[in-house]
N, C-alpha and C. Protein backbone atom coordinates (compact mmCIF):
# COMPACT_ATOMS: atom_id res chain seq x y z
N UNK A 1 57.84 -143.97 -36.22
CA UNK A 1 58.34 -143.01 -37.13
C UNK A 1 57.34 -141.88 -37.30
N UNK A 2 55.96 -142.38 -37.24
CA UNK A 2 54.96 -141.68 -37.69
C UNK A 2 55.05 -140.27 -36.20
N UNK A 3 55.52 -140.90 -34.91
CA UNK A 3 55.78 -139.74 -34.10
C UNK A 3 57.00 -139.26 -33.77
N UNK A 4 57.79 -139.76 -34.68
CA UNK A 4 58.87 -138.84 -34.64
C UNK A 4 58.76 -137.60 -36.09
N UNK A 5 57.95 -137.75 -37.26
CA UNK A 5 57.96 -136.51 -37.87
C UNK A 5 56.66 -136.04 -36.98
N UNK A 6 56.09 -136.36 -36.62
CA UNK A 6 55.16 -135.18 -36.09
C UNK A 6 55.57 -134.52 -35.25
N UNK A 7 56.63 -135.48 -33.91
CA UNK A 7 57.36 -134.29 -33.32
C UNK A 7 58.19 -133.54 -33.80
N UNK A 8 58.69 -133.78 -35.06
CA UNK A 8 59.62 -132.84 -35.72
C UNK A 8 58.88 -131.95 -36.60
N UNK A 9 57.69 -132.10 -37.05
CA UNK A 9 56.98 -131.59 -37.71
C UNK A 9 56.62 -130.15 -36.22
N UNK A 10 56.12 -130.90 -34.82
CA UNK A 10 55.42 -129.89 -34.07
C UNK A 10 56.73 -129.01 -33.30
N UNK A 11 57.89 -129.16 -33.48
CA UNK A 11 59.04 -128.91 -32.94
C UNK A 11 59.07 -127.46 -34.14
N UNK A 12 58.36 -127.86 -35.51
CA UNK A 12 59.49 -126.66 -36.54
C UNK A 12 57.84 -126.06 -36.39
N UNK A 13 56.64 -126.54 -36.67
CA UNK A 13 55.77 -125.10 -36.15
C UNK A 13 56.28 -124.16 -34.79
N UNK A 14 56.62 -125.09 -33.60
CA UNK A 14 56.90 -124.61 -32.75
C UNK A 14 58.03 -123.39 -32.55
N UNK A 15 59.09 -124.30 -33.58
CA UNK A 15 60.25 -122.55 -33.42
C UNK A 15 59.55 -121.83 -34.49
N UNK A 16 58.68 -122.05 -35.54
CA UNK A 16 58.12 -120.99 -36.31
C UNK A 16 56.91 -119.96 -35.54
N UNK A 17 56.25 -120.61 -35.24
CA UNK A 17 55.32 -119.86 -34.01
C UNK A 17 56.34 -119.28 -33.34
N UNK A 18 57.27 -119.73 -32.55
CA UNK A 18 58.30 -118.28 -31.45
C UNK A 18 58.78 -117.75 -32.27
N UNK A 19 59.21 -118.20 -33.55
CA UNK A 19 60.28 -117.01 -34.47
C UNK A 19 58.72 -115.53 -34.48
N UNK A 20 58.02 -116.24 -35.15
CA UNK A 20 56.73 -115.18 -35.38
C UNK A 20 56.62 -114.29 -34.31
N UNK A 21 56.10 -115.11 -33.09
CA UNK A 21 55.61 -114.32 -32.13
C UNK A 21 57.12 -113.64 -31.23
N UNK A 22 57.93 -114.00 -31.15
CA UNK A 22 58.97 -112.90 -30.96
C UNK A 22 59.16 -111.78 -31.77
N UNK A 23 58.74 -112.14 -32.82
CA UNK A 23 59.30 -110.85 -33.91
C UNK A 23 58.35 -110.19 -34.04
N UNK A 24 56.38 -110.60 -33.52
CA UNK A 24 55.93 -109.75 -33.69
C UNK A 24 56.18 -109.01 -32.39
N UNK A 25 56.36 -109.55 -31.32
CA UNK A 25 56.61 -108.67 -30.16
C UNK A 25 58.12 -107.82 -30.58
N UNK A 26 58.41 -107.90 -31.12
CA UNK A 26 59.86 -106.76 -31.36
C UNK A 26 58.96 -106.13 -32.43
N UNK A 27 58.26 -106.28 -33.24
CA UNK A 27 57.53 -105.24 -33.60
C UNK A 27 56.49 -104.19 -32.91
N UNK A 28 56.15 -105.06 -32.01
CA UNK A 28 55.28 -104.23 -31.25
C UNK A 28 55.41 -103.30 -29.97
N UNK A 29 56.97 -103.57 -29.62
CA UNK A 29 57.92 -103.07 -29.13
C UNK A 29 58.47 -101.59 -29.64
N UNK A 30 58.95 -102.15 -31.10
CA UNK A 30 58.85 -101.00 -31.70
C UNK A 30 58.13 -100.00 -32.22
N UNK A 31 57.15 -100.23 -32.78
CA UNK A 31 55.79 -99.54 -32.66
C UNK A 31 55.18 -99.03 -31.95
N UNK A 32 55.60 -99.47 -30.01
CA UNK A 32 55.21 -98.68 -28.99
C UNK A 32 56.34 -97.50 -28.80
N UNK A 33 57.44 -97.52 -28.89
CA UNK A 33 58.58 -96.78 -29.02
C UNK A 33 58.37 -95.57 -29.81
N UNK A 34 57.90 -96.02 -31.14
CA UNK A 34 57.86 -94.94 -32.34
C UNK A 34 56.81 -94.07 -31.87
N UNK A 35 55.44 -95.11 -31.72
CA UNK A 35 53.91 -94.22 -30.88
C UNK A 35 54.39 -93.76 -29.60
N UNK A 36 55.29 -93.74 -28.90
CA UNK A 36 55.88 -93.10 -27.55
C UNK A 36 56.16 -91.62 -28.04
N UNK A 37 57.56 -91.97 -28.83
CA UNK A 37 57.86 -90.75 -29.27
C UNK A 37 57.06 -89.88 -30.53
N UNK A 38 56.17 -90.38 -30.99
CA UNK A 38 55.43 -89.66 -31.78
C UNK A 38 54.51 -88.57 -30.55
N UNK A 39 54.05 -89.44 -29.84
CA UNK A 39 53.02 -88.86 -28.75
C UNK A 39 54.12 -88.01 -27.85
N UNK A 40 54.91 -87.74 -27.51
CA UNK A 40 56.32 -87.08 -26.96
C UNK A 40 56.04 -85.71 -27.80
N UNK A 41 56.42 -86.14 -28.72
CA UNK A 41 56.40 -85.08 -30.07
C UNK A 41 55.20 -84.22 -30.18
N UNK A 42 54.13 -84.83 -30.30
CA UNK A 42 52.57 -84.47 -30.08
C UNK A 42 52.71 -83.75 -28.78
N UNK A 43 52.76 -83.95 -27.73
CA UNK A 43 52.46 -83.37 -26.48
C UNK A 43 53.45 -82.19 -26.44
N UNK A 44 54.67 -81.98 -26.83
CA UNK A 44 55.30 -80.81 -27.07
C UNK A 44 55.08 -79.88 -27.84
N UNK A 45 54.02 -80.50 -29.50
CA UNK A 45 53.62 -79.41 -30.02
C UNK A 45 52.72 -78.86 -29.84
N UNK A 46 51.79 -79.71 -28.94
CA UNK A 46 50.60 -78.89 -28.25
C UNK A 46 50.98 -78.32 -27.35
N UNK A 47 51.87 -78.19 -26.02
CA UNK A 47 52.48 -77.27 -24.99
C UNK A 47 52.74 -75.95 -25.93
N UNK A 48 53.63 -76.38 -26.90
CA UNK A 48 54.43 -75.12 -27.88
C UNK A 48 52.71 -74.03 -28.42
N UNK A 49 52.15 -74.98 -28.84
CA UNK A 49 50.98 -74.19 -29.43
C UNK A 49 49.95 -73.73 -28.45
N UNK A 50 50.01 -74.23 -27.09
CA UNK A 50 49.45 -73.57 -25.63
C UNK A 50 50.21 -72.50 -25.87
N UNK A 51 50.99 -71.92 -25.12
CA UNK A 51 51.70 -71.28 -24.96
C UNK A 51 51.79 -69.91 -26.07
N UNK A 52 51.53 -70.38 -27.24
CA UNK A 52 51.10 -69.38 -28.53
C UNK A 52 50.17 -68.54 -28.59
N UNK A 53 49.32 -69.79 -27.80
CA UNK A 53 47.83 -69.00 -28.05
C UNK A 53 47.50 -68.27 -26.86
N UNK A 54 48.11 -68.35 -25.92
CA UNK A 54 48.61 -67.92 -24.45
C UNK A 54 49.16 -66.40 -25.44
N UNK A 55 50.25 -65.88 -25.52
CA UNK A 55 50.52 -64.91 -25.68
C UNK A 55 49.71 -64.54 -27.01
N UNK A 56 49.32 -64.66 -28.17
CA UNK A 56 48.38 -64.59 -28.93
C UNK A 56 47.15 -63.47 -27.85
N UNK A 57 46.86 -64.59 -27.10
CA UNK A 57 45.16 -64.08 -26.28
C UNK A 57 45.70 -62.92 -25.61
N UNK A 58 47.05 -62.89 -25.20
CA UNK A 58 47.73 -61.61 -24.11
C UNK A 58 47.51 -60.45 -24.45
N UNK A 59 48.22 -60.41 -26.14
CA UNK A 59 48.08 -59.66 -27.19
C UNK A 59 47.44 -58.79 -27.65
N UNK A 60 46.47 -59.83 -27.59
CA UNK A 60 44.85 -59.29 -28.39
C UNK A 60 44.25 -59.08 -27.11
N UNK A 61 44.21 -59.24 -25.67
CA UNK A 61 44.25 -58.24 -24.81
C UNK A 61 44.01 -56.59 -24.70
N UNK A 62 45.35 -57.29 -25.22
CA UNK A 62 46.48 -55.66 -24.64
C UNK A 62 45.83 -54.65 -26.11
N UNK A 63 46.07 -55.53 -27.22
CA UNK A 63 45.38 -54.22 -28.56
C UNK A 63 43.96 -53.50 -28.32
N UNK A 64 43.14 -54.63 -27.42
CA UNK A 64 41.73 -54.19 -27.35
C UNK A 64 41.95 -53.06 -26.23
N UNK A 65 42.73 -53.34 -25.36
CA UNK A 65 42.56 -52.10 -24.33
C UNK A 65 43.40 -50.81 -24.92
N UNK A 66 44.29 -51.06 -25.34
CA UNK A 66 44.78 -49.82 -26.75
C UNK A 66 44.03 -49.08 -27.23
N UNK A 67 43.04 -50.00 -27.88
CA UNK A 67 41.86 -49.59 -28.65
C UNK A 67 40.52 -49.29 -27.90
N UNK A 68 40.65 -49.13 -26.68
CA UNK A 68 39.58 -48.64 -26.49
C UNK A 68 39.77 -47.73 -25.85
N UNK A 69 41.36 -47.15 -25.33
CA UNK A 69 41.70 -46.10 -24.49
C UNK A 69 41.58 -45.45 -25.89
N UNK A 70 42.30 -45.38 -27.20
CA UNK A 70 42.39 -44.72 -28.39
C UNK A 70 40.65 -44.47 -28.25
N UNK A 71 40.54 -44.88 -28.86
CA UNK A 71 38.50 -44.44 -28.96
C UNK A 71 37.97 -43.17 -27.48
N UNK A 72 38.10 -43.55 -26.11
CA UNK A 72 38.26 -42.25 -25.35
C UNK A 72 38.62 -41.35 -25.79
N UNK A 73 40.04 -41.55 -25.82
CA UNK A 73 40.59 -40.29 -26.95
C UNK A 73 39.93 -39.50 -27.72
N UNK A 74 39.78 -40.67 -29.08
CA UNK A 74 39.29 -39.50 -30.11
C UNK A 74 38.02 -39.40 -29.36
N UNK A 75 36.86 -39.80 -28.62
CA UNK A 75 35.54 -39.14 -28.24
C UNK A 75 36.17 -37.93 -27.54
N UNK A 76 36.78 -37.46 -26.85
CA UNK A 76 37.44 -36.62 -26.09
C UNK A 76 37.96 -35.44 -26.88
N UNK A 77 38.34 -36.05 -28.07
CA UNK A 77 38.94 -34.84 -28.97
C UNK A 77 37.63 -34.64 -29.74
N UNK A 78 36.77 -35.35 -30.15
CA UNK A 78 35.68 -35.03 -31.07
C UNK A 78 34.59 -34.05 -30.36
N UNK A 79 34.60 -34.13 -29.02
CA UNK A 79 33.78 -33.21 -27.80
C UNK A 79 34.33 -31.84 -28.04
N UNK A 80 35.78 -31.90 -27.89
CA UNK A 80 36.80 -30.67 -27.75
C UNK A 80 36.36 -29.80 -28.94
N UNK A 81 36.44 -30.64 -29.92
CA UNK A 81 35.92 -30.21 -31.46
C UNK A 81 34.64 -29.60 -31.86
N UNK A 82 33.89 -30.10 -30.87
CA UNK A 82 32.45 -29.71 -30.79
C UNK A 82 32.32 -28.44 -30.50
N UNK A 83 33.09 -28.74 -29.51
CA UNK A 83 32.73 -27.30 -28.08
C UNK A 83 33.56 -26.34 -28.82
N UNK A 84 34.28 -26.56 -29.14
CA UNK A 84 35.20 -25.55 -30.42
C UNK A 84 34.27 -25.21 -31.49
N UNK A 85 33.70 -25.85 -32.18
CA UNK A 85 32.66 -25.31 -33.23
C UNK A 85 31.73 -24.55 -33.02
N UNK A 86 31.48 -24.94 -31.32
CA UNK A 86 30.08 -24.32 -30.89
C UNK A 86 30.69 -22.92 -30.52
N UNK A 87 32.13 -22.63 -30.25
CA UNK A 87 32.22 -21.71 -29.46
C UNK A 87 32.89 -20.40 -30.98
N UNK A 88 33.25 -21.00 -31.79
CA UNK A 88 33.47 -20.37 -33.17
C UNK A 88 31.95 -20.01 -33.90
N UNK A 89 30.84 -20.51 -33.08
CA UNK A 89 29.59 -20.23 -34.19
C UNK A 89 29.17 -19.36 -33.44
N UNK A 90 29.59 -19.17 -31.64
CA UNK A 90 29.09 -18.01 -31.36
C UNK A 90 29.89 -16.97 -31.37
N UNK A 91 31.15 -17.06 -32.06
CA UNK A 91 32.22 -15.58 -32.02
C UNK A 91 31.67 -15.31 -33.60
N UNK A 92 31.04 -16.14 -34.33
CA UNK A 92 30.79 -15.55 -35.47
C UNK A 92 29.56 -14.55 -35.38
N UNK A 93 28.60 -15.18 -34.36
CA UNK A 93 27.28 -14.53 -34.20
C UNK A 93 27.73 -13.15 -33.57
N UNK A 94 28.77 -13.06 -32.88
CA UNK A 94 29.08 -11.86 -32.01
C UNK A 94 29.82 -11.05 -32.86
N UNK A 95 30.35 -11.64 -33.83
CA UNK A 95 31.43 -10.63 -34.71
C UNK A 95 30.11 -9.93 -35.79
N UNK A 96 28.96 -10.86 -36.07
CA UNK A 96 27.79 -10.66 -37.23
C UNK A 96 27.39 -8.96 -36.43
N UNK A 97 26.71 -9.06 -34.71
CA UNK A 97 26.58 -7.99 -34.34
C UNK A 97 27.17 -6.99 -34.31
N UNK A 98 28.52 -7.46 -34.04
CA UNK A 98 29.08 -5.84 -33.73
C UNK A 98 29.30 -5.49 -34.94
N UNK A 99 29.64 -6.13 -36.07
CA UNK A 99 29.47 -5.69 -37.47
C UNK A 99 28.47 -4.73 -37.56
N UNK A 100 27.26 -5.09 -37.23
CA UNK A 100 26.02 -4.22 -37.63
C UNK A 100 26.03 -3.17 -36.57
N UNK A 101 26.59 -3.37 -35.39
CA UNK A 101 26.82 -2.17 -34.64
C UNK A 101 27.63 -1.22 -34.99
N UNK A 102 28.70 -1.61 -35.35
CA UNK A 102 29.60 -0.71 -35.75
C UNK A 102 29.11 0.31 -37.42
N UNK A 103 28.14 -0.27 -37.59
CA UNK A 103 28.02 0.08 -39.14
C UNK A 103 27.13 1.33 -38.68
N UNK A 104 26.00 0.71 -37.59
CA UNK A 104 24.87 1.52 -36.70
C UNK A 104 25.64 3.32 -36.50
N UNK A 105 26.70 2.54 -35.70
CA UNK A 105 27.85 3.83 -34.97
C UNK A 105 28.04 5.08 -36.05
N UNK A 106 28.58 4.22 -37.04
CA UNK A 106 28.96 4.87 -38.32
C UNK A 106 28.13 5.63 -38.78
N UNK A 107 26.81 5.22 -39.27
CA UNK A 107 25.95 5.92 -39.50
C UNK A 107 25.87 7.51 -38.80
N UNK A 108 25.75 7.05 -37.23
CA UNK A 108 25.68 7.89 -36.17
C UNK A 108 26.29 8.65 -36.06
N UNK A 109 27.49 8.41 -36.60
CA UNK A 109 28.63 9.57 -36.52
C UNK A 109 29.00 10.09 -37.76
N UNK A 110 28.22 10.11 -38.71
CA UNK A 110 28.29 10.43 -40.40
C UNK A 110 26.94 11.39 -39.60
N UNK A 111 26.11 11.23 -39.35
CA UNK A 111 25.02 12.29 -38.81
C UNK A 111 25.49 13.45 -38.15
N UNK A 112 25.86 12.67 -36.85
CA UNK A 112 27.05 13.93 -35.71
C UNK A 112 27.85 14.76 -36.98
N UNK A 113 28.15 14.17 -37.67
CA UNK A 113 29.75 15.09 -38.46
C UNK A 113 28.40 16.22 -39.36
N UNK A 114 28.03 16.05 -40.06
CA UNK A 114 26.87 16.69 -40.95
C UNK A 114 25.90 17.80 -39.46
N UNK A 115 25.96 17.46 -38.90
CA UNK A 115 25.22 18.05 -37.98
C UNK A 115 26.17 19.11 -37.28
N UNK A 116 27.39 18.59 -37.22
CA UNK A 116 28.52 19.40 -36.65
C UNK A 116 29.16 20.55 -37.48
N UNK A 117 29.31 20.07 -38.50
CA UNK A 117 28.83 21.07 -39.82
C UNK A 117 28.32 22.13 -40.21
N UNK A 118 27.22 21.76 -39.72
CA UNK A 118 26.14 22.52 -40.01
C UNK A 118 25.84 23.75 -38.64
N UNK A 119 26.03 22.97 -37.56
CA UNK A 119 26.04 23.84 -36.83
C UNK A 119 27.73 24.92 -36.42
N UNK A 120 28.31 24.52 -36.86
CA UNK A 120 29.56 25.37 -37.02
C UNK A 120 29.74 26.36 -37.89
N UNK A 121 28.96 26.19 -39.28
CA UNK A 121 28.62 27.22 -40.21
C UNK A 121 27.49 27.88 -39.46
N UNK A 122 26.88 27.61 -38.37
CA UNK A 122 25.87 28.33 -37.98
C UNK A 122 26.33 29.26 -37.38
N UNK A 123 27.93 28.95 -36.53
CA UNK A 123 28.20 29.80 -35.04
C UNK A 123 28.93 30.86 -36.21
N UNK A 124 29.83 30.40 -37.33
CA UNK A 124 30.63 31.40 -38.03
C UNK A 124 29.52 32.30 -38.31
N UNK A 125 28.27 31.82 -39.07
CA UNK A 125 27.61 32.66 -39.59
C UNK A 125 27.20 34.11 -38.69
N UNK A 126 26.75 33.37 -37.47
CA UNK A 126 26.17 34.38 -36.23
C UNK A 126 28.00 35.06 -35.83
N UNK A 127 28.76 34.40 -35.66
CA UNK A 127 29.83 35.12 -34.81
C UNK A 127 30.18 36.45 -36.38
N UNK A 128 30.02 36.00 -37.43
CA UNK A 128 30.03 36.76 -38.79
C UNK A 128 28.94 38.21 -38.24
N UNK A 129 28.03 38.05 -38.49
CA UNK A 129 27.02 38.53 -37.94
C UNK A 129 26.92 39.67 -36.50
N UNK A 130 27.75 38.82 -35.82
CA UNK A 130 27.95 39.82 -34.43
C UNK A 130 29.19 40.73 -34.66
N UNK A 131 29.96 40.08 -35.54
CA UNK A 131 31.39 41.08 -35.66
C UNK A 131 30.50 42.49 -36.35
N UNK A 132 30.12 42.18 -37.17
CA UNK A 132 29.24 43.34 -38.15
C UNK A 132 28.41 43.93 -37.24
N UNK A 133 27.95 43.81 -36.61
CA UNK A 133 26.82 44.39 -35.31
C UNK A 133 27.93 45.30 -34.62
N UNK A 134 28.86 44.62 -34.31
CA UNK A 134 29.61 44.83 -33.63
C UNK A 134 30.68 46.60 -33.73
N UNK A 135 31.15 46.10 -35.01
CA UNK A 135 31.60 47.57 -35.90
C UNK A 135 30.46 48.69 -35.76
């Protein structure tokens, strides 16, 4: 009797041990399934986020060469600007002279006129003069 409960005793560990260890293998079954598709999931959101940072980097590329043709630019216009300032500081210097030339002229010809004047009252005076001689 004493080995018939022990075989019945090692018979119900026995289907308890397979109930266990089947069910942990259907757990672990499932748990590879879930970690399958978790890692599925994972590997697509890292492709998705490759791919981001892929056009991201394209991007920021393309803005830097934007930005550095823009910068040519404005150095290009800031030169233009230069050479423009430089060339306005010498129409000012040239406008400063002929200013003072023209003022020079003026003078010169405020003299001529007074002088012209003067010698025209000279010719009336003498042609005055010769008419009277003249009579």
């Amino acid at each position: 009797m004493d080995g018939i409960i022990q075989f019945t005793a090692g018979v119900a560990v026995g289907a308890i041990g397979g109930y266990i260890a089947k069910s942990k293998s259907e757990k672990d079954t499932a748990s590879n399934d879930l970690d399958n598709r978790k890692f599925s999931e994972l590997e697509e959101d890292n492709e998705s986020l490759r791919k981001r940072l892929k056009e991201l980097t394209d991007e920021l590329e393309e803005k830097n060469r934007e930005n550095k043709s823009m910068r040519t630019k404005m150095r290009n216009i800031e030169d233009r600007l230069d050479d423009k300032g430089d060339d306005m500081d010498l129409l000012k210097s040239k406008l400063k002279q002929y200013q003072l030339e023209n003022e020079n002229l003026k003078g010169n010809l405020d003299e001529m006129k007074m002088l012209y004047k003067a010698r025209k009252q000279e010719l009336e005076n003498l042609q005055e003069k010769y008419d009277k001689l003249k009579e």
